[in-house]
N, C-alpha and C. Protein backbone atom coordinates (compact mmCIF):
# COMPACT_ATOMS: atom_id res chain seq x y z
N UNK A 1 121.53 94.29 103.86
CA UNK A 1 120.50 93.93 104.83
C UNK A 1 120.28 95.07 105.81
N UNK A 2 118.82 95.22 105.92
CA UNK A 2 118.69 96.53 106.75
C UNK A 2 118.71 96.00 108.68
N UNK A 3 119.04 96.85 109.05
CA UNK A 3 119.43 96.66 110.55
C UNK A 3 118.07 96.66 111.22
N UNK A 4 117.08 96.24 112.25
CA UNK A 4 116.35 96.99 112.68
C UNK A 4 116.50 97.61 113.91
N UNK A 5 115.72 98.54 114.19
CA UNK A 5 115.06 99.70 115.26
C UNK A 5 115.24 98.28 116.39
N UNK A 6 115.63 98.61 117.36
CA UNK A 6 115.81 97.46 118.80
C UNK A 6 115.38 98.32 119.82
N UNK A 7 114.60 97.75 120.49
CA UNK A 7 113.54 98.16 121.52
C UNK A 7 113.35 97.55 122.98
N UNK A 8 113.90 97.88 123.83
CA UNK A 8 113.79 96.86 125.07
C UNK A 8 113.02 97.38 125.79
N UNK A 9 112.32 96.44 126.88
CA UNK A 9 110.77 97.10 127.51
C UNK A 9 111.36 96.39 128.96
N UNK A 10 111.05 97.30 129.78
CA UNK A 10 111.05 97.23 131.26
C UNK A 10 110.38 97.74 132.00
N UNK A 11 110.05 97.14 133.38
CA UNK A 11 108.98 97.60 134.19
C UNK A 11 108.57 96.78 135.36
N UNK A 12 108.34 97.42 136.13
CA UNK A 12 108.03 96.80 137.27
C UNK A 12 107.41 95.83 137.65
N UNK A 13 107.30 94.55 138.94
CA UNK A 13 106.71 93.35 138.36
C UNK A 13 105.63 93.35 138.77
N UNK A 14 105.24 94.31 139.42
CA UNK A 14 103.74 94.13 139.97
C UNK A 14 103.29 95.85 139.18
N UNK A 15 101.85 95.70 138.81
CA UNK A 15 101.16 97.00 138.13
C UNK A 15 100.53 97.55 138.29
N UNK A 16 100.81 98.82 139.27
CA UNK A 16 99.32 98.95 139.79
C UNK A 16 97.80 99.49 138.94
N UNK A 17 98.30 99.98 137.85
CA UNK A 17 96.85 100.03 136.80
C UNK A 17 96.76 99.62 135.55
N UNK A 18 96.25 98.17 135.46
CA UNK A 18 96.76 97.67 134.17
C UNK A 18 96.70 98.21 133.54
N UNK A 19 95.04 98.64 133.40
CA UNK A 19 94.75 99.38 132.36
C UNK A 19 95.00 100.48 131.76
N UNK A 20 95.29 101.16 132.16
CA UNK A 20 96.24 102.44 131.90
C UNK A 20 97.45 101.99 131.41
N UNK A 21 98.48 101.66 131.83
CA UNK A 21 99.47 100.95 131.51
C UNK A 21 99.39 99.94 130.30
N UNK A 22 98.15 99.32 130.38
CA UNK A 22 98.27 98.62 128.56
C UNK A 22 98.21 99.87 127.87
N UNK A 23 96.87 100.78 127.79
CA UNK A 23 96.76 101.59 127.22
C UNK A 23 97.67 102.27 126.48
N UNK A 24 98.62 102.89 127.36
CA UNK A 24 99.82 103.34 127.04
C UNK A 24 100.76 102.87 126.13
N UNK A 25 100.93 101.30 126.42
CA UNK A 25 101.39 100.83 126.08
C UNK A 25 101.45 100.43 124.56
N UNK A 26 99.96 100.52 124.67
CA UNK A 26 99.65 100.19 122.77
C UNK A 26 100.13 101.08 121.74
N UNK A 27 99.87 102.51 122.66
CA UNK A 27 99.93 103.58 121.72
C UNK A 27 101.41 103.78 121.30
N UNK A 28 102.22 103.32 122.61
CA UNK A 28 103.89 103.60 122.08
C UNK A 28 104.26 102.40 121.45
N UNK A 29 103.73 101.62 121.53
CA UNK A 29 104.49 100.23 120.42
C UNK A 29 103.63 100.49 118.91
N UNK A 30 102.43 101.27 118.83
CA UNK A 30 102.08 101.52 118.02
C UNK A 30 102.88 102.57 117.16
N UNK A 31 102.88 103.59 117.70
CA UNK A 31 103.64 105.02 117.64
C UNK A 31 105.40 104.21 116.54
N UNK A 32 105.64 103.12 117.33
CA UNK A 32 107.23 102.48 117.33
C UNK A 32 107.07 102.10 116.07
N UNK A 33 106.16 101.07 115.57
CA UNK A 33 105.85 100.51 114.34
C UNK A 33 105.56 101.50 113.57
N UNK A 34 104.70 102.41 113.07
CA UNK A 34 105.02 103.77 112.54
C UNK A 34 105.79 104.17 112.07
N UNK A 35 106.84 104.31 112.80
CA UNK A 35 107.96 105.33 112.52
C UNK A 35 109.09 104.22 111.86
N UNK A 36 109.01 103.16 112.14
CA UNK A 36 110.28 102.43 112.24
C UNK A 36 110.10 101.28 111.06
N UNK A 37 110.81 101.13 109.81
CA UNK A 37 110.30 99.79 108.57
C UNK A 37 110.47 98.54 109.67
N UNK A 38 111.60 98.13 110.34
CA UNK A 38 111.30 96.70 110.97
C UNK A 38 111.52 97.29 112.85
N UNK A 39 111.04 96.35 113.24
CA UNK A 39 111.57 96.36 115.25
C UNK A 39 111.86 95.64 115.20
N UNK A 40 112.80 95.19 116.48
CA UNK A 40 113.07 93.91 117.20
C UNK A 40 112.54 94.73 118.51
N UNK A 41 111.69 93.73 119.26
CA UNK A 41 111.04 93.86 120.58
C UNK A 41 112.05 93.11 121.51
N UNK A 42 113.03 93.24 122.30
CA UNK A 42 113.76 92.62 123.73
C UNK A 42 112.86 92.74 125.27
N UNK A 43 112.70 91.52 125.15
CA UNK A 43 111.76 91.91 126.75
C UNK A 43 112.22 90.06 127.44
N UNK A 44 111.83 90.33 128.65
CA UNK A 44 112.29 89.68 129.31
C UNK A 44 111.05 88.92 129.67
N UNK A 45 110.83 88.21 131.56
CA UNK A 45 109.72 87.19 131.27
C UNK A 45 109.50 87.35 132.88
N UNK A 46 110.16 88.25 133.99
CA UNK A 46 109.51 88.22 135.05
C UNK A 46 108.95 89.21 136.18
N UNK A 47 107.88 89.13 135.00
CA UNK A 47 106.60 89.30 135.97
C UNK A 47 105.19 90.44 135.55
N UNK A 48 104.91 91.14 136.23
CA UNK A 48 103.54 91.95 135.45
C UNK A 48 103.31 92.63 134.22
N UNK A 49 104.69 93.43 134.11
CA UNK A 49 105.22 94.16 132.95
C UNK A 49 105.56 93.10 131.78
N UNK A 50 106.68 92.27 132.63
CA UNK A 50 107.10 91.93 131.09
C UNK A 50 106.18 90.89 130.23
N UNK A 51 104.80 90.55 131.17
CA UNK A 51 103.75 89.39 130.40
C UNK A 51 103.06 90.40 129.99
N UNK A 52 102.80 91.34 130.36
CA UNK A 52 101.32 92.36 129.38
C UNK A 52 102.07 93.54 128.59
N UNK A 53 103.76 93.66 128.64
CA UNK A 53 104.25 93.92 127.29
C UNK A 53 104.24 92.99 126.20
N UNK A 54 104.62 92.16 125.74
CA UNK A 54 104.61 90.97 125.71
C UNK A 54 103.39 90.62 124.50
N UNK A 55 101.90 90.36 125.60
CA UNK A 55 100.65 90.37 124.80
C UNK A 55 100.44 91.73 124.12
N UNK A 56 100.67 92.80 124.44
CA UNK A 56 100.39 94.02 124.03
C UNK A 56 100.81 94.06 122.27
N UNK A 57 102.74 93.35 122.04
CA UNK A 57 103.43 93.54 121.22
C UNK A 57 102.26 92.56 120.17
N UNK A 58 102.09 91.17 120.66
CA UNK A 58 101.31 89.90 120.01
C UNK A 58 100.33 90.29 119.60
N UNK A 59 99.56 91.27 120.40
CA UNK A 59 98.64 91.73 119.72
C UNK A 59 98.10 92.50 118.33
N UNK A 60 99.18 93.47 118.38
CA UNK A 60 99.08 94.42 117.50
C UNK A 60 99.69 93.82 116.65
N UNK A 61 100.74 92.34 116.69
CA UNK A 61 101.36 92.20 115.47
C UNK A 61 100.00 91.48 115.19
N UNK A 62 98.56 90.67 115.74
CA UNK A 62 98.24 90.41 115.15
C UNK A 62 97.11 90.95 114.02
N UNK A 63 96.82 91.80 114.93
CA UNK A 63 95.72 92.83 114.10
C UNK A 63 96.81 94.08 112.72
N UNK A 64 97.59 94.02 112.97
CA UNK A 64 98.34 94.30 111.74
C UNK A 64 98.67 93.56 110.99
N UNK A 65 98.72 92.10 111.61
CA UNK A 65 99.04 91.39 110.66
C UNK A 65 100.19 91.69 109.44
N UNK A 66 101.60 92.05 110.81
CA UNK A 66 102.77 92.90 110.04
C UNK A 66 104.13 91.72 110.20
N UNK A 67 104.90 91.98 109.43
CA UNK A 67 105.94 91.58 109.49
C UNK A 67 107.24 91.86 109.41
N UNK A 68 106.73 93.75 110.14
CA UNK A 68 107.69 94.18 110.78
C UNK A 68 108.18 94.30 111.89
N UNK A 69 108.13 93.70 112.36
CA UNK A 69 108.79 93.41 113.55
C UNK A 69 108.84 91.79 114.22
N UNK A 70 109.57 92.07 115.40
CA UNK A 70 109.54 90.73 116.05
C UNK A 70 109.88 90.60 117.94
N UNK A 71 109.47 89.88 118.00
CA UNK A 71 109.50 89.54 119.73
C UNK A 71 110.74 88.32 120.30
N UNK A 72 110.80 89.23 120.84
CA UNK A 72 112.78 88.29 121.43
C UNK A 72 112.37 88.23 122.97
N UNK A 73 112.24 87.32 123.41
CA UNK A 73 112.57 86.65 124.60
C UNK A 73 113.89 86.79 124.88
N UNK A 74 114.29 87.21 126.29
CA UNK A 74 116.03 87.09 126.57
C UNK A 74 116.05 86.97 128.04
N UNK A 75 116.53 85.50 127.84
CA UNK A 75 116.61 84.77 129.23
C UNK A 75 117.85 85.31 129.57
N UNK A 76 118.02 85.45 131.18
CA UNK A 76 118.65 85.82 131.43
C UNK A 76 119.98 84.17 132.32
N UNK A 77 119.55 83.23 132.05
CA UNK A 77 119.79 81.86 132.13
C UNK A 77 118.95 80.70 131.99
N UNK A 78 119.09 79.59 131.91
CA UNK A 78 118.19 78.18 131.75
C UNK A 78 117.34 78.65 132.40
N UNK A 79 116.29 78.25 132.41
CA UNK A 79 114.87 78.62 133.39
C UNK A 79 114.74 77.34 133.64
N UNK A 80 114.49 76.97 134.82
CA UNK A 80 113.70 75.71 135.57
C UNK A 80 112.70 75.67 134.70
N UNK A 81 112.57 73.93 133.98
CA UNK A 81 110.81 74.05 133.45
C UNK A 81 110.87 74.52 131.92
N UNK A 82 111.89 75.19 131.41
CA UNK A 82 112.25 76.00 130.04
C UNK A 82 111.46 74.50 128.63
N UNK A 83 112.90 73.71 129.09
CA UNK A 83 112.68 72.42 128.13
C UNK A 83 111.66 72.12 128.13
N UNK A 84 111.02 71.53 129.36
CA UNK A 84 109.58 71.25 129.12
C UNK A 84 108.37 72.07 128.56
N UNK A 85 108.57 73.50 128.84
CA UNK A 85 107.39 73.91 128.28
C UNK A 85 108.12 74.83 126.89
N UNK A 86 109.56 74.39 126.43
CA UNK A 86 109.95 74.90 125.15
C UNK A 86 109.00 75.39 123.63
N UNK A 87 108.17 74.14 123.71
CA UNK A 87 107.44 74.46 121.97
C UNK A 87 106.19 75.73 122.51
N UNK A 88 105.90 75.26 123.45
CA UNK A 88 104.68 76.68 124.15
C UNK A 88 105.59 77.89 123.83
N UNK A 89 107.06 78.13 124.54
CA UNK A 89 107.69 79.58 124.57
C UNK A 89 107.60 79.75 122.63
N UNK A 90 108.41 78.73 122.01
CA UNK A 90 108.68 78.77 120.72
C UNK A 90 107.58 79.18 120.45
N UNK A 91 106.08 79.24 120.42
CA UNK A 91 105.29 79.14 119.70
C UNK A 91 104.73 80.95 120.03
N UNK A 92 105.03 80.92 120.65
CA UNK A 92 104.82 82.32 121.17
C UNK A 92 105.71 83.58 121.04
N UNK A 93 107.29 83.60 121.34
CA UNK A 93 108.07 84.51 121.15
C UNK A 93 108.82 84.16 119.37
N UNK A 94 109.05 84.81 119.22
CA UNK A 94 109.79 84.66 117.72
C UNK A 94 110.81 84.50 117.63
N UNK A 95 111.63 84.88 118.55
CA UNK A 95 113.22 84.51 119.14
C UNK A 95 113.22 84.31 120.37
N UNK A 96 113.84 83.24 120.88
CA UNK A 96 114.38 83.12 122.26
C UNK A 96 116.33 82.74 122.24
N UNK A 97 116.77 83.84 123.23
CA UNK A 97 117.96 83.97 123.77
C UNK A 97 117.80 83.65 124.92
N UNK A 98 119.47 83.19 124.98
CA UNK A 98 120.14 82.95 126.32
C UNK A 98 120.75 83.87 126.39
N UNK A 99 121.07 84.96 127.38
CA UNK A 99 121.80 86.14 127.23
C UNK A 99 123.83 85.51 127.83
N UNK A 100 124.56 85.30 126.80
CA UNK A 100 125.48 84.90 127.60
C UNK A 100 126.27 85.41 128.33
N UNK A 101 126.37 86.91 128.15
CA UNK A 101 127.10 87.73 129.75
C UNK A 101 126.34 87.46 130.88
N UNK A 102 124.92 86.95 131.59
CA UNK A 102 124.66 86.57 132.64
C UNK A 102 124.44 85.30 132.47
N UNK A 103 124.18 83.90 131.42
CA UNK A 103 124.37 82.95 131.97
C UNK A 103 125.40 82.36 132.57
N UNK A 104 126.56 82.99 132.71
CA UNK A 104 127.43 82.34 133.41
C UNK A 104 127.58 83.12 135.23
N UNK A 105 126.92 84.09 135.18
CA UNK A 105 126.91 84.54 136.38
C UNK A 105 126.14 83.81 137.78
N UNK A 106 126.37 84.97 138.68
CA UNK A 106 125.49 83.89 140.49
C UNK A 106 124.20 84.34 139.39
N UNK A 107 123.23 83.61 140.09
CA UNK A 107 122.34 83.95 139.83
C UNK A 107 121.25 85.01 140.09
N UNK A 108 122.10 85.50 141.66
CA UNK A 108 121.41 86.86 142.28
C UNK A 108 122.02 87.77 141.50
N UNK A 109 122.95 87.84 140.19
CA UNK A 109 123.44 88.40 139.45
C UNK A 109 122.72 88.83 138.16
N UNK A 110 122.01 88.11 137.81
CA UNK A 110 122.14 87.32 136.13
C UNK A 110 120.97 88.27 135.81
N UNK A 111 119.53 88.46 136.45
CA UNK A 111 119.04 89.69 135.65
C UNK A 111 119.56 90.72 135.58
N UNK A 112 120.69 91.86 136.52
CA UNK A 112 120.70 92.92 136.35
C UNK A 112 121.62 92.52 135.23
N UNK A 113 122.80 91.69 134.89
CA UNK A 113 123.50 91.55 133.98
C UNK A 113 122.81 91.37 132.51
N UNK A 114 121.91 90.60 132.44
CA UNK A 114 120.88 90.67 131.29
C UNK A 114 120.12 91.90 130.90
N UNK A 115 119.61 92.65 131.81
CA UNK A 115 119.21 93.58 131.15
C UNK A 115 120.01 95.16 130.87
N UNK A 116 121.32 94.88 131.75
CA UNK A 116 122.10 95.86 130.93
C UNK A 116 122.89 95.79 129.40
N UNK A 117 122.52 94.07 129.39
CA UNK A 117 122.98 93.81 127.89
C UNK A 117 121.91 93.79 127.03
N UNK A 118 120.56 94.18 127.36
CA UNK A 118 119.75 94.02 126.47
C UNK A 118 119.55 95.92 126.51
N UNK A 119 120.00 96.95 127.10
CA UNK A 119 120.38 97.93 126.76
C UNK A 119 121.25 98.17 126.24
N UNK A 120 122.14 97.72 126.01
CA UNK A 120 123.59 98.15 125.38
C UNK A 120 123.29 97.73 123.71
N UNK A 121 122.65 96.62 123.62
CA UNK A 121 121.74 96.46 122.51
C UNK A 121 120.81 97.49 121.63
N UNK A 122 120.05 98.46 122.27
CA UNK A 122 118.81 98.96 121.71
C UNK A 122 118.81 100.21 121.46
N UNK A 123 118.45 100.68 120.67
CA UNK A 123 118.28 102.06 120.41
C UNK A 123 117.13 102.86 121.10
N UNK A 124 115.66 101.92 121.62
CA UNK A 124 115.44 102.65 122.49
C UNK A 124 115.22 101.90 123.97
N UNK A 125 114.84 102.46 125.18
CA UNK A 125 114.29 101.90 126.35
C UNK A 125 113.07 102.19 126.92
N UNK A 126 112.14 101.27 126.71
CA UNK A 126 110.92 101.79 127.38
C UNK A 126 110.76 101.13 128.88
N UNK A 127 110.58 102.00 129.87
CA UNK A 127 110.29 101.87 130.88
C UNK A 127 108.74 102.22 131.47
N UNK A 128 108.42 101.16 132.23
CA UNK A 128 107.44 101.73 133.38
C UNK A 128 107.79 101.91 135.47
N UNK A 129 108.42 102.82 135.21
CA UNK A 129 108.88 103.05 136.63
C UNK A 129 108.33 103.88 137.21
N UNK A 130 107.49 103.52 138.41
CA UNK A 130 106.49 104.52 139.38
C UNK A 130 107.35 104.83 141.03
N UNK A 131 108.28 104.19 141.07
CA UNK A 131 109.29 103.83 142.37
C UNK A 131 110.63 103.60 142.29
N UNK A 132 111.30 104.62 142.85
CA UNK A 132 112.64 104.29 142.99
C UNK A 132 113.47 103.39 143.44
N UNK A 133 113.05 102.25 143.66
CA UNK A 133 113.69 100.78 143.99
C UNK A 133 113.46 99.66 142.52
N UNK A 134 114.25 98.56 143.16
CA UNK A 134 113.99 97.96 142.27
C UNK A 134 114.68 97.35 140.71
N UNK A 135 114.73 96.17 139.81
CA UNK A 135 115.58 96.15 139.12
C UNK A 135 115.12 97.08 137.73
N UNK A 136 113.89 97.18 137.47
CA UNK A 136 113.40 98.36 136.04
C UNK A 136 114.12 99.81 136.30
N UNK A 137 114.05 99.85 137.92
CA UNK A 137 114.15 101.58 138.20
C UNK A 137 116.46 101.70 137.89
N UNK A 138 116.81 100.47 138.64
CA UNK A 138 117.81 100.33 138.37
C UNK A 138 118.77 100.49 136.87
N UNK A 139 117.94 99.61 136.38
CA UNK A 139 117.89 99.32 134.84
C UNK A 139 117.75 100.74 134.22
N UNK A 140 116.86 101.40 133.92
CA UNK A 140 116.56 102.99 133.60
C UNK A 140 117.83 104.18 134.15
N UNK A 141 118.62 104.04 135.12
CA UNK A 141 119.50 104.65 135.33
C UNK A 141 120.69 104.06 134.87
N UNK A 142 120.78 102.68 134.42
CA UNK A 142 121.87 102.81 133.92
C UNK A 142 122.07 102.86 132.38
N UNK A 143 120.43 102.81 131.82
CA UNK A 143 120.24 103.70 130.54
C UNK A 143 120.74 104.74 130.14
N UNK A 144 119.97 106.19 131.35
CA UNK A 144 120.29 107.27 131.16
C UNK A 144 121.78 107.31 131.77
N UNK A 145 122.56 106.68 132.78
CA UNK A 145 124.32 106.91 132.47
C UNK A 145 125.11 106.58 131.11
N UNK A 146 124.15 105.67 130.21
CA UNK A 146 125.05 105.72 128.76
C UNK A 146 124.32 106.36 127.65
N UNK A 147 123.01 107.25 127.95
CA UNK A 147 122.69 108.07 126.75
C UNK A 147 121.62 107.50 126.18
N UNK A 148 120.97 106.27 126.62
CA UNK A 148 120.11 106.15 125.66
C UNK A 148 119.17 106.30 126.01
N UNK A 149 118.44 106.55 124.97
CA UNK A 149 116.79 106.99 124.30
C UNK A 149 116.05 106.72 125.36
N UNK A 150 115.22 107.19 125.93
CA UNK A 150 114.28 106.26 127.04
C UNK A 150 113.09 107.06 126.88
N UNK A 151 112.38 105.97 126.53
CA UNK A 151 110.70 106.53 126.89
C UNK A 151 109.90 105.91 128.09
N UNK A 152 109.24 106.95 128.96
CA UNK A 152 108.73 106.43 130.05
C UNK A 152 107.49 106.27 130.07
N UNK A 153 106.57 105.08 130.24
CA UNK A 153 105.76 104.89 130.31
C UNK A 153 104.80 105.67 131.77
N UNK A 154 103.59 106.63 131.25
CA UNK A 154 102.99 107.20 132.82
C UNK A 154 102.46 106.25 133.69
């Protein structure tokens, strides 16, 4: 069984140019599918970035109409509201995780803990970081302290 290419997307929660930023965006998830027989997409769920990565990925899988790749949701704990609007997420992400090194954490904990496990995971990291604060900008440095791959979104 072949392994796939793992891809985690991060970025800031507010955007200041969508459009540019989708733009971009298409071309490197495009660029990704290309190069790579399957992906796994890791992205998370709060806030500007991670909803118009997200549609960006949905998109192109649908106009490719490929079935290489896939979209992983990774909660970083139960979400208030999860159960109830469950078959909506199901119907939309292709995998959903509970990440279990931060569900058991505080909860002012549990994203940075999630998304250093959804790096420790991936072969690459795409970031959109315009500001040095913050949990993406955070996240991206502790990428580049273990070596991995990072592509930055302009």
């Amino acid at each position: 069984m072949m392994l796939p290419y793992t891809v985690c997307l991060f970025g800031h929660r507010q955007i200041e140019n969508v459009i540019d930023v989708e733009t971009a965006l298409q071309n490197v998830i495009e660029n990704i599918l290309t190069d790579h027989e399957y992906v796994e997409f890791l992205i998370g769920r709060e806030g500007e970035f991670d909803i118009l990565a997200a549609s960006v990925i949905k998109g192109i899988m649908r106009n490719r109409d490929t079935g290489n790749c896939s979209l992983t949701l990774v909660m970083p704990y139960l979400r208030v509201g999860f159960e109830k609007n469950q078959p909506e997420y199901e119907a939309y992400y292709d995998n959903i995780e509970l990440c279990e090194e931060s569900a058991a954490a505080h909860p002012k904990a549990a994203i940075r803990i999630r998304n250093r496990a959804m790096v420790d995971r991936s072969d690459l990291c795409v970031f959109y970081v315009t500001h040095q604060t913050g949990g993406a900008y955070q996240t991206m440095k502790y990428a580049e302290s273990i070596d991995r791959t990072i592509l930055r979104i302009p």
